[in-house]
N, C-alpha and C. Protein backbone atom coordinates (compact mmCIF):
# COMPACT_ATOMS: atom_id res chain seq x y z
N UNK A 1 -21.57 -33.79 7.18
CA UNK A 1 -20.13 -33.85 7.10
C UNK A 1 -19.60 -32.81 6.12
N UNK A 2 -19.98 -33.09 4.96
CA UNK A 2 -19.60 -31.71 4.07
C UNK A 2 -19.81 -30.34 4.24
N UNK A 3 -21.10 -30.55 5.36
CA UNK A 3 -21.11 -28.70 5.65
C UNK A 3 -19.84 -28.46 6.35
N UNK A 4 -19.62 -29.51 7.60
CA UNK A 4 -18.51 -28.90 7.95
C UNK A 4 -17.00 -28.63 7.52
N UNK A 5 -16.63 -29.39 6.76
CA UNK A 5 -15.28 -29.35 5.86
C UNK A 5 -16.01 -28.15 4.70
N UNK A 6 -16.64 -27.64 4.68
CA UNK A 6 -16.87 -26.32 3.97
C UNK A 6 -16.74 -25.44 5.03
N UNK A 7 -17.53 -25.39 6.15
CA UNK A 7 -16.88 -24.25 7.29
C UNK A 7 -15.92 -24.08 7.28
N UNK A 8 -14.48 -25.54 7.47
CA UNK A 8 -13.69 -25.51 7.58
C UNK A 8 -12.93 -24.55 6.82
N UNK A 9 -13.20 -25.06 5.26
CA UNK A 9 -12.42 -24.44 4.62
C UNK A 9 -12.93 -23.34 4.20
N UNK A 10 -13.23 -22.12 4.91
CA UNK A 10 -13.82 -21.11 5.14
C UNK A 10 -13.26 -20.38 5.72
N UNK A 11 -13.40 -20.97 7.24
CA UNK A 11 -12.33 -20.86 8.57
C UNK A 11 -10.98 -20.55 7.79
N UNK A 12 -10.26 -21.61 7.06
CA UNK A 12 -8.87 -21.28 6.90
C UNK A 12 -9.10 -20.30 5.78
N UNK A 13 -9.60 -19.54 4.71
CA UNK A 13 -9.35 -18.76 3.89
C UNK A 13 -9.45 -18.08 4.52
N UNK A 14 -10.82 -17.18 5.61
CA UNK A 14 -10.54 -16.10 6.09
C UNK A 14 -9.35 -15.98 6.77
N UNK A 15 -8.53 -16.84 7.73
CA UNK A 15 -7.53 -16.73 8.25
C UNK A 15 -6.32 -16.91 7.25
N UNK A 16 -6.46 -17.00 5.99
CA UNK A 16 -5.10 -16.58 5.32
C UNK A 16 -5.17 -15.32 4.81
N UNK A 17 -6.15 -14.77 4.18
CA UNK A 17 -6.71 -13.48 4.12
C UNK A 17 -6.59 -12.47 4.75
N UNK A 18 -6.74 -12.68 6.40
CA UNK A 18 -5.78 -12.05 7.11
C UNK A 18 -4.73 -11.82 7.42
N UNK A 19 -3.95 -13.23 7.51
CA UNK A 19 -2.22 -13.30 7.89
C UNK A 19 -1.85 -12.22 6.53
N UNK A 20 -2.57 -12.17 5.51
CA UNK A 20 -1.92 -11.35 4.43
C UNK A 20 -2.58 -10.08 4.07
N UNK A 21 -3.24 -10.07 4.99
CA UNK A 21 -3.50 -8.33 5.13
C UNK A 21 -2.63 -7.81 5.92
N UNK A 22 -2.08 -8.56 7.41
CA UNK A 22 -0.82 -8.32 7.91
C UNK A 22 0.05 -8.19 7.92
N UNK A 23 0.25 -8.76 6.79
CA UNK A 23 1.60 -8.91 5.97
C UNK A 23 1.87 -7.35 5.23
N UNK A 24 0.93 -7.07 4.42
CA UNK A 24 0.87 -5.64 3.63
C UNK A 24 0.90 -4.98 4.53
N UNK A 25 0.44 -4.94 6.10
CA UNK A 25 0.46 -3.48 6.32
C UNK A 25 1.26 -3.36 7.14
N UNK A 26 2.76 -4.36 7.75
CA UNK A 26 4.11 -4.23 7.94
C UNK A 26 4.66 -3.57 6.73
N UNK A 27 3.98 -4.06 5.59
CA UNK A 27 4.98 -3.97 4.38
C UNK A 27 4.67 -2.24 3.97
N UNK A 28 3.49 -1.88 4.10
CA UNK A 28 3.17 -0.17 4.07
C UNK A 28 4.06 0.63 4.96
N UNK A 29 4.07 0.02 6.36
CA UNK A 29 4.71 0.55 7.18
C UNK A 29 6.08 0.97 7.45
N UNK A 30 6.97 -0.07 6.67
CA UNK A 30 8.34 0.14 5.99
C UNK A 30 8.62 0.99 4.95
N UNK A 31 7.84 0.59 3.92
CA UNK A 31 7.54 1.52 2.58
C UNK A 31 7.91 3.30 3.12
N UNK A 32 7.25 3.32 3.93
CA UNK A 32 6.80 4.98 4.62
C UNK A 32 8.11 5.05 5.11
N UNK A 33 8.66 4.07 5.60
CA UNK A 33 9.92 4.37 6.85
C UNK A 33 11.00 4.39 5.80
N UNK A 34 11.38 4.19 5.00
CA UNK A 34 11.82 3.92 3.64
C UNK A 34 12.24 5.02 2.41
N UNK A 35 11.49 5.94 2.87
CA UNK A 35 10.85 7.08 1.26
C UNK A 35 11.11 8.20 1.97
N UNK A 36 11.92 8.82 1.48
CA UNK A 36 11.51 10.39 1.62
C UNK A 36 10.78 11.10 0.93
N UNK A 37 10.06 12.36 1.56
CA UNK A 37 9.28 13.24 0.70
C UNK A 37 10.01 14.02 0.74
N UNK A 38 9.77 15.76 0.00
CA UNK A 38 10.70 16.69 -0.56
C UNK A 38 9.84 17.59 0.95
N UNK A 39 9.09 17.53 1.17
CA UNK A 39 8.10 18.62 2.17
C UNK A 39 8.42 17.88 3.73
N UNK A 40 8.86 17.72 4.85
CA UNK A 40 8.74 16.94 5.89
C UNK A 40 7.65 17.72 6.64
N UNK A 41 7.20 16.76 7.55
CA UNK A 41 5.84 17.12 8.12
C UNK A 41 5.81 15.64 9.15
N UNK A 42 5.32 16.70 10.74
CA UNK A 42 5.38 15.75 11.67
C UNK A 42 3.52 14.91 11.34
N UNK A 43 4.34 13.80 11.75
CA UNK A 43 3.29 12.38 11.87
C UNK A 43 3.21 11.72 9.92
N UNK A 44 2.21 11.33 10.01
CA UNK A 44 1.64 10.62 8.82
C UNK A 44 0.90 10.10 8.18
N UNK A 45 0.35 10.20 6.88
CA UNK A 45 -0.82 10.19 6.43
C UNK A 45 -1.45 8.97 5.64
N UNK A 46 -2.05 7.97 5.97
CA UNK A 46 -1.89 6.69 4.90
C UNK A 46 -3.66 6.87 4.75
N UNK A 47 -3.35 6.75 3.16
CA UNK A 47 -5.24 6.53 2.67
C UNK A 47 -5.39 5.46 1.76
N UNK A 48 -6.47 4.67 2.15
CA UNK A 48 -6.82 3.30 1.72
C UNK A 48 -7.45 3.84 0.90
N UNK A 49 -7.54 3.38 -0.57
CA UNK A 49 -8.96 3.67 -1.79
C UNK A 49 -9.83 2.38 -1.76
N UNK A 50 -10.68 3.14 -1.25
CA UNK A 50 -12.51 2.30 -1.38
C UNK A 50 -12.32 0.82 -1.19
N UNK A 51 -11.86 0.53 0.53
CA UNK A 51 -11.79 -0.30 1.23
C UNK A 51 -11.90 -0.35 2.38
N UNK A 52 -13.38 -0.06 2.74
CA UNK A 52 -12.73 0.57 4.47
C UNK A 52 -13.13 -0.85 5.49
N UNK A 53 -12.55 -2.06 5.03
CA UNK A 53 -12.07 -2.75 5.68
C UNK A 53 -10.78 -3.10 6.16
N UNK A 54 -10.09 -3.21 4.94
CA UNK A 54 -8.54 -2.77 5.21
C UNK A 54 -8.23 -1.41 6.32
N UNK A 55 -8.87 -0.26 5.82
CA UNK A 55 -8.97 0.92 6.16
C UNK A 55 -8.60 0.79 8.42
N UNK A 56 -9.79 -0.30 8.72
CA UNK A 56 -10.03 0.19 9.71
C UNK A 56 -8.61 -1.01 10.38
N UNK A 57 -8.12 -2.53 9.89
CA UNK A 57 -7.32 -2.99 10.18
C UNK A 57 -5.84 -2.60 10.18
N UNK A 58 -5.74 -1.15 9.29
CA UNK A 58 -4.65 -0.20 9.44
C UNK A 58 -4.34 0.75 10.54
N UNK A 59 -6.14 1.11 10.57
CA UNK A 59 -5.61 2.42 11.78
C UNK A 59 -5.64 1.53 13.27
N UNK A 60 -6.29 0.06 13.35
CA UNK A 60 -5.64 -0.43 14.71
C UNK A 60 -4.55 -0.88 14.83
N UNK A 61 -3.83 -1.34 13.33
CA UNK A 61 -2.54 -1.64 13.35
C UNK A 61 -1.46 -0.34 13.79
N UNK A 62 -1.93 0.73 13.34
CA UNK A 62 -1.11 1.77 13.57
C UNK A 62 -1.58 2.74 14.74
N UNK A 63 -2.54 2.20 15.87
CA UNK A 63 -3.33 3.40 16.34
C UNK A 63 -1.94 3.97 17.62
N UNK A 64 -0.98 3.05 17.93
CA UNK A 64 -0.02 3.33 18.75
C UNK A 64 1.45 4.01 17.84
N UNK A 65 1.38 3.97 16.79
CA UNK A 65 2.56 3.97 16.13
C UNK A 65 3.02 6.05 16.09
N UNK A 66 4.26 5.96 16.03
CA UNK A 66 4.70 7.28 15.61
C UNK A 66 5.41 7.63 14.11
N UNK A 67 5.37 8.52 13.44
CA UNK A 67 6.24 8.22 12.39
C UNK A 67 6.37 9.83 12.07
N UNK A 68 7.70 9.96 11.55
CA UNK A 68 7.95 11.59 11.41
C UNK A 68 7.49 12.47 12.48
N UNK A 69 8.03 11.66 13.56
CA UNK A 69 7.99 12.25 15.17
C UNK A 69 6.11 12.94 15.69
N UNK A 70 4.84 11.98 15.03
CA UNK A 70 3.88 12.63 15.20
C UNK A 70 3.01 11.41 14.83
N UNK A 71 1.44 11.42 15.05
CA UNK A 71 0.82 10.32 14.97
C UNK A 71 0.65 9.93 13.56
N UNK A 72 -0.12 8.81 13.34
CA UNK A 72 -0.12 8.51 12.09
C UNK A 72 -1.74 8.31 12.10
N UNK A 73 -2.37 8.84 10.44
CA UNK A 73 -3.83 8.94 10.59
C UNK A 73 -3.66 7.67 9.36
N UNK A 74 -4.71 7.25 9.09
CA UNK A 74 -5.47 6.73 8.25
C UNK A 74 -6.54 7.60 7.80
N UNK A 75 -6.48 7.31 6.60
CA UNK A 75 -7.37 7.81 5.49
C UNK A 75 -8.41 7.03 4.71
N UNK A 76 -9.73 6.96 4.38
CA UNK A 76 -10.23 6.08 3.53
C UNK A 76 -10.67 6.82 2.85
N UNK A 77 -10.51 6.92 1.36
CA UNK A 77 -10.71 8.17 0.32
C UNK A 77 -11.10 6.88 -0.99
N UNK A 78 -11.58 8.02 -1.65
CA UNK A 78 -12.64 7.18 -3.34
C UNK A 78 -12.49 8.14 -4.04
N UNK A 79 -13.67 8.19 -5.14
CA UNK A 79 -12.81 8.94 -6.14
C UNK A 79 -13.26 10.53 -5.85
N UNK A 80 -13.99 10.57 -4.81
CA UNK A 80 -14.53 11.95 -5.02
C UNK A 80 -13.63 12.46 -3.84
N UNK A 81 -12.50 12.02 -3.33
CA UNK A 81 -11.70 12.49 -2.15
C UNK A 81 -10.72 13.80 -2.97
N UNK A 82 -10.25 14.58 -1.61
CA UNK A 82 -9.00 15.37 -1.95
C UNK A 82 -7.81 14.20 -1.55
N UNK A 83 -6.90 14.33 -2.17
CA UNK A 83 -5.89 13.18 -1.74
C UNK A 83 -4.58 14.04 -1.19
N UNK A 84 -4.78 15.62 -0.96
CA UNK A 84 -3.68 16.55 -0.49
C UNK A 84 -3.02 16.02 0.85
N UNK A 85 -3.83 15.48 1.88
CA UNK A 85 -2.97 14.75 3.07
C UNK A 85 -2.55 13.53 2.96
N UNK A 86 -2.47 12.65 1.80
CA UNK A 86 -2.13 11.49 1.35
C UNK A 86 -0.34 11.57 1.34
N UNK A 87 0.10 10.69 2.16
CA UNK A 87 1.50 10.65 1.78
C UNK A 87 1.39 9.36 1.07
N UNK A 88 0.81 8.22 1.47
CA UNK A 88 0.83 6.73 0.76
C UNK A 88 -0.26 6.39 0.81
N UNK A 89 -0.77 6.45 -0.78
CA UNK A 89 -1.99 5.60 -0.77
C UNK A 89 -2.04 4.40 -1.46
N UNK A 90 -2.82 3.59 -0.62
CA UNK A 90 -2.71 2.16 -0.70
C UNK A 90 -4.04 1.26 -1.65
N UNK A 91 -4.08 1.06 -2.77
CA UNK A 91 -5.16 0.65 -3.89
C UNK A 91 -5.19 -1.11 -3.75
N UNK A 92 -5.99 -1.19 -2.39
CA UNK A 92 -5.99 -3.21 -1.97
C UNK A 92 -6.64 -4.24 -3.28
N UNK A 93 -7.58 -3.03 -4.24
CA UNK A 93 -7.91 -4.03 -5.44
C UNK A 93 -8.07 -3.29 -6.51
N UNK A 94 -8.53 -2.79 -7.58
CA UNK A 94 -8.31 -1.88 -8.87
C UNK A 94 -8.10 -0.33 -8.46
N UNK A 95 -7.02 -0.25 -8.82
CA UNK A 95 -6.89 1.40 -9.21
C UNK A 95 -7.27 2.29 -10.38
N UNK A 96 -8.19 2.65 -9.89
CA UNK A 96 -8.35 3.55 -11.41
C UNK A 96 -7.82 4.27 -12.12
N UNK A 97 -7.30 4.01 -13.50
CA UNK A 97 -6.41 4.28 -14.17
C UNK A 97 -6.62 6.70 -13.94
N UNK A 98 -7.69 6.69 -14.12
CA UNK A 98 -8.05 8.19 -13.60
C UNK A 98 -7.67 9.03 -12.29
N UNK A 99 -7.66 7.94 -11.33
CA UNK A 99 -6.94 8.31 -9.77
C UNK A 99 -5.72 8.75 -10.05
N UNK A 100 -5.04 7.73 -10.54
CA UNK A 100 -3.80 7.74 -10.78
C UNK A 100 -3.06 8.37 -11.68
N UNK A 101 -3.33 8.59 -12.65
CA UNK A 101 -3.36 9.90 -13.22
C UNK A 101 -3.59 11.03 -12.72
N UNK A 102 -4.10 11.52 -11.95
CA UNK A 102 -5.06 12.65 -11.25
C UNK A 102 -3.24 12.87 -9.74
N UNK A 103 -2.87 12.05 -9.86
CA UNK A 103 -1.90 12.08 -8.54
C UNK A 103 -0.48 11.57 -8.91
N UNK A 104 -0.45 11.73 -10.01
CA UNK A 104 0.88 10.87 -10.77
C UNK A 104 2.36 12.20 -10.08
N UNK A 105 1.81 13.06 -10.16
CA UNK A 105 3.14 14.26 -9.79
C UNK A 105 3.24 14.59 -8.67
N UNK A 106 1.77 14.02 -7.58
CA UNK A 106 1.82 14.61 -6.56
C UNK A 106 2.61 13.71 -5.84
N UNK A 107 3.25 14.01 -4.43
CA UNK A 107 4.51 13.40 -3.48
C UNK A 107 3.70 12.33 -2.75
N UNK A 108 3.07 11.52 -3.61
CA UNK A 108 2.09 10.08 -2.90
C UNK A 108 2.72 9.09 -3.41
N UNK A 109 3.26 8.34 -2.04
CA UNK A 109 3.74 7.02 -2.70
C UNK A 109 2.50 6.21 -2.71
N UNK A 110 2.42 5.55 -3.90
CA UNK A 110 0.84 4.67 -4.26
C UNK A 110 1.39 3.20 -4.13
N UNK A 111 1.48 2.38 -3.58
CA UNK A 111 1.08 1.12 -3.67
C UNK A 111 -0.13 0.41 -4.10
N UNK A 112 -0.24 -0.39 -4.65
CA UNK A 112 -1.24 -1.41 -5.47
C UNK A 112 -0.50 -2.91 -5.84
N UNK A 113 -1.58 -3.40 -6.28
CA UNK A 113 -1.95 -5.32 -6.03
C UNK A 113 -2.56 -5.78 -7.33
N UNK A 114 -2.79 -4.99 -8.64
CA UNK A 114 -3.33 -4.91 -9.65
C UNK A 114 -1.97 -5.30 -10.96
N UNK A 115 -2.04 -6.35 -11.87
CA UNK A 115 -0.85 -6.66 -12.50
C UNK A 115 -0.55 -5.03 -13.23
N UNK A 116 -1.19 -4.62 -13.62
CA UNK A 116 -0.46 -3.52 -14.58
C UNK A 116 -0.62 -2.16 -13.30
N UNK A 117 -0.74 -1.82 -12.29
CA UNK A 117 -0.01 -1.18 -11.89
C UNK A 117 0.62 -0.25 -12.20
N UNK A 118 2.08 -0.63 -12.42
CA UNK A 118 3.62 0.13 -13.01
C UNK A 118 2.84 0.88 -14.38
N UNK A 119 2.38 0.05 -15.02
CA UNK A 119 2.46 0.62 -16.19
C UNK A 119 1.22 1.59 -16.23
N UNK A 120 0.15 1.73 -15.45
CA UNK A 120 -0.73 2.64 -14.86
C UNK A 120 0.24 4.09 -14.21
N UNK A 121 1.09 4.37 -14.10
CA UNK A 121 1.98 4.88 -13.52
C UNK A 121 1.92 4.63 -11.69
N UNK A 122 1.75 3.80 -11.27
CA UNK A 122 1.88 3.10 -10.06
C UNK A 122 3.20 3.66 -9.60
N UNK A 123 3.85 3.39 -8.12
CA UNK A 123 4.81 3.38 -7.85
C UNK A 123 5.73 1.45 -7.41
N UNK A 124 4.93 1.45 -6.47
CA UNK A 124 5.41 0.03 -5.45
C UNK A 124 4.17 -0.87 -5.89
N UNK A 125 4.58 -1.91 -6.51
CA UNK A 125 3.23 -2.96 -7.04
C UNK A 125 3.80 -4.49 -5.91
N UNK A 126 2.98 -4.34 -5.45
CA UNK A 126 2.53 -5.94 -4.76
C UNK A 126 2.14 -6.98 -5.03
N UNK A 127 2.60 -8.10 -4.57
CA UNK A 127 2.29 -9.37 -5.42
C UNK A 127 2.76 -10.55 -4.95
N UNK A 128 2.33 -11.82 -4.74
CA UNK A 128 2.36 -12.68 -4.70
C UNK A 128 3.04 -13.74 -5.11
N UNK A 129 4.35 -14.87 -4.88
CA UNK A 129 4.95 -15.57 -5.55
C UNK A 129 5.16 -16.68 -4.82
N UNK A 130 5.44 -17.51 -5.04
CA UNK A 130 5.64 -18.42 -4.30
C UNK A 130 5.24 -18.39 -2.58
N UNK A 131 4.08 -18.27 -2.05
CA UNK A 131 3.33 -17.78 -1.45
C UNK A 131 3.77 -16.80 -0.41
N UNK A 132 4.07 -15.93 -0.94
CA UNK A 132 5.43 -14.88 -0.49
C UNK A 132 4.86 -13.51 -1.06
N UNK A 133 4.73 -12.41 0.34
CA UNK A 133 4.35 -11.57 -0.71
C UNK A 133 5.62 -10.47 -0.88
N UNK A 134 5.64 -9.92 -2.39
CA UNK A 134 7.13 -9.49 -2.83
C UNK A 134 6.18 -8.23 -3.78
N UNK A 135 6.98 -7.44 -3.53
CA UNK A 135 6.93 -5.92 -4.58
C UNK A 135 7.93 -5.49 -5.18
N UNK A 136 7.21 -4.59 -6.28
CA UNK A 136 8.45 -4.19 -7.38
C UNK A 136 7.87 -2.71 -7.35
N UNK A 137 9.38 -1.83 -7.13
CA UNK A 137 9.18 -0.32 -7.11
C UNK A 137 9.80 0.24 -8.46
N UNK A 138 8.92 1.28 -9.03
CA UNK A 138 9.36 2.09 -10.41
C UNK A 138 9.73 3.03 -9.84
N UNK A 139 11.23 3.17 -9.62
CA UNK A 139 11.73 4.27 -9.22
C UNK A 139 11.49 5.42 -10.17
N UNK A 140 11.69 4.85 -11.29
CA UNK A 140 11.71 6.61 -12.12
C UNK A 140 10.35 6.92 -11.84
N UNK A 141 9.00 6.23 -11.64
CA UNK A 141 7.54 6.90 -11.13
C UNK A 141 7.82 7.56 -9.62
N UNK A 142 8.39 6.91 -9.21
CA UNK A 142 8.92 7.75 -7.62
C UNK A 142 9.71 8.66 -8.15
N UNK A 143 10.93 9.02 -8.51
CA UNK A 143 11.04 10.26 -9.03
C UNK A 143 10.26 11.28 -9.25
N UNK A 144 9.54 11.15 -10.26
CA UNK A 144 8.87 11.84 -10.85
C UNK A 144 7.47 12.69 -9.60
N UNK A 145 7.36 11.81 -8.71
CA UNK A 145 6.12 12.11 -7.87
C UNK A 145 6.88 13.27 -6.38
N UNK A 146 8.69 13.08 -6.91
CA UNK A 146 9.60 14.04 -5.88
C UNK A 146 9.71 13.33 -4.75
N UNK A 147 9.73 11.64 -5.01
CA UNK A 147 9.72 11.21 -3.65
C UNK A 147 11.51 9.98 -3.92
N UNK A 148 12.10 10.29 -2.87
CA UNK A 148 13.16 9.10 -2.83
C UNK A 148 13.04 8.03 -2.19
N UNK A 149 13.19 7.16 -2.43
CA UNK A 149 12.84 5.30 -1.89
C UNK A 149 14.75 5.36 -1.56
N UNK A 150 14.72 4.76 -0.39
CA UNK A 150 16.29 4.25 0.19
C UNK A 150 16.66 3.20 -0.91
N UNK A 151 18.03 3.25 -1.49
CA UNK A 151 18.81 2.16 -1.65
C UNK A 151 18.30 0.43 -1.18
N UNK A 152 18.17 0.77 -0.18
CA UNK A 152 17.79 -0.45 0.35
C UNK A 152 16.58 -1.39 0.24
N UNK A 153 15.85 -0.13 0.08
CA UNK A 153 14.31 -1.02 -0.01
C UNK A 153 14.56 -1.23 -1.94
N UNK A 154 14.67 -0.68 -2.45
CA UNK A 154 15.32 -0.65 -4.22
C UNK A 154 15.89 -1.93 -4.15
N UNK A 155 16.99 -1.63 -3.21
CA UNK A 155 17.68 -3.25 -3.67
C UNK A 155 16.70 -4.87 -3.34
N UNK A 156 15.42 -4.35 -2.48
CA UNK A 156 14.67 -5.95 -2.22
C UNK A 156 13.91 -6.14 -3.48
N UNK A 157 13.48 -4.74 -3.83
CA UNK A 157 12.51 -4.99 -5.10
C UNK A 157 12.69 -5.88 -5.98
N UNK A 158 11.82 -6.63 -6.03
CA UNK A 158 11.83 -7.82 -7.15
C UNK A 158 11.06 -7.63 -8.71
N UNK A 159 11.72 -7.74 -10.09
CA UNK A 159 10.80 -7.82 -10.68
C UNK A 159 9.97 -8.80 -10.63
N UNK A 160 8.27 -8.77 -10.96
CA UNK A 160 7.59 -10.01 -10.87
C UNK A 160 7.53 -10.95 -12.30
N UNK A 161 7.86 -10.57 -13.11
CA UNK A 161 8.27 -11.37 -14.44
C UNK A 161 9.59 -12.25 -14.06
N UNK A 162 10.08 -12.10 -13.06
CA UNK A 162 11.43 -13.19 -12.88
C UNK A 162 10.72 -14.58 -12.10
């Protein structure tokens, strides 16, 4: 009996695990639709850091999608990657404070899931609240990287200290 109410509850973590990997990668997918870069360039470039599980549930999520009138690739890059075709890279569990640094000026919007984030110079930090997932964007780090976030997506941003 207990093995199975352990399957069970197995069964349901992986399946929340997912519903909320789904969740992020609507939420990437807006992000992008959202931001301007200073350079336009047909299609689009999203790179997962050193996850290529996420990695591969992105590019089937996106294998039909268009964006900036051209396809959209996925990327799975680590630390020894060039990150030059990176428009948004996506850090699903520690970012290294060195990555990020290393790409702080370049026109990459970075999303991450890590509490300090922002203060890593992050851009869009992700997070969890009331089982809701909600992000907070540092515009002046988007600035600085030459990228504009719409009004709009600014105005959902939540701080997560509230």
């Amino acid at each position: 009996m207990s093995i199975g109410l352990f399957h069970t509850s197995m069964m349901f973590a992986d399946e929340e695990i997912e519903r909320e990997n789904k969740i992020k990668i609507a939420y990437l997918f807006h992000f992008s639709q959202f931001t301007e870069w200073a350079v336009k360039s047909t299609g689009f470039t999203y790179c997962v850091y050193d996850d290529t599980h996420f990695s591969k549930l992105l590019k089937e999520a996106y294998s039909e999608k268009i964006l900036n009138g051209g396809e959209v690739r996925v990327l799975s890059v680590n630390a020894d990657s060039n990150f030059n075709d990176c428009q948004l890279m996506f850090f699903p569990d520690v970012a290294p404070p060195e990555i990020l640094t290393r790409i702080r000026k370049k026109p990459i919007l970075t999303v991450g899931v890590q509490k300090d984030f922002i203060a890593q110079n992050g851009i869009v930090y992700m997070y969890e609240k009331d089982q809701k997932i909600r992000f907070f964007i540092n515009n002046n780090n988007a600035l600085e990287a030459g990228l504009k976030i719409s009004s709009q997506l600014l105005a959902l941003s939540k701080d997560a200290t509230q």
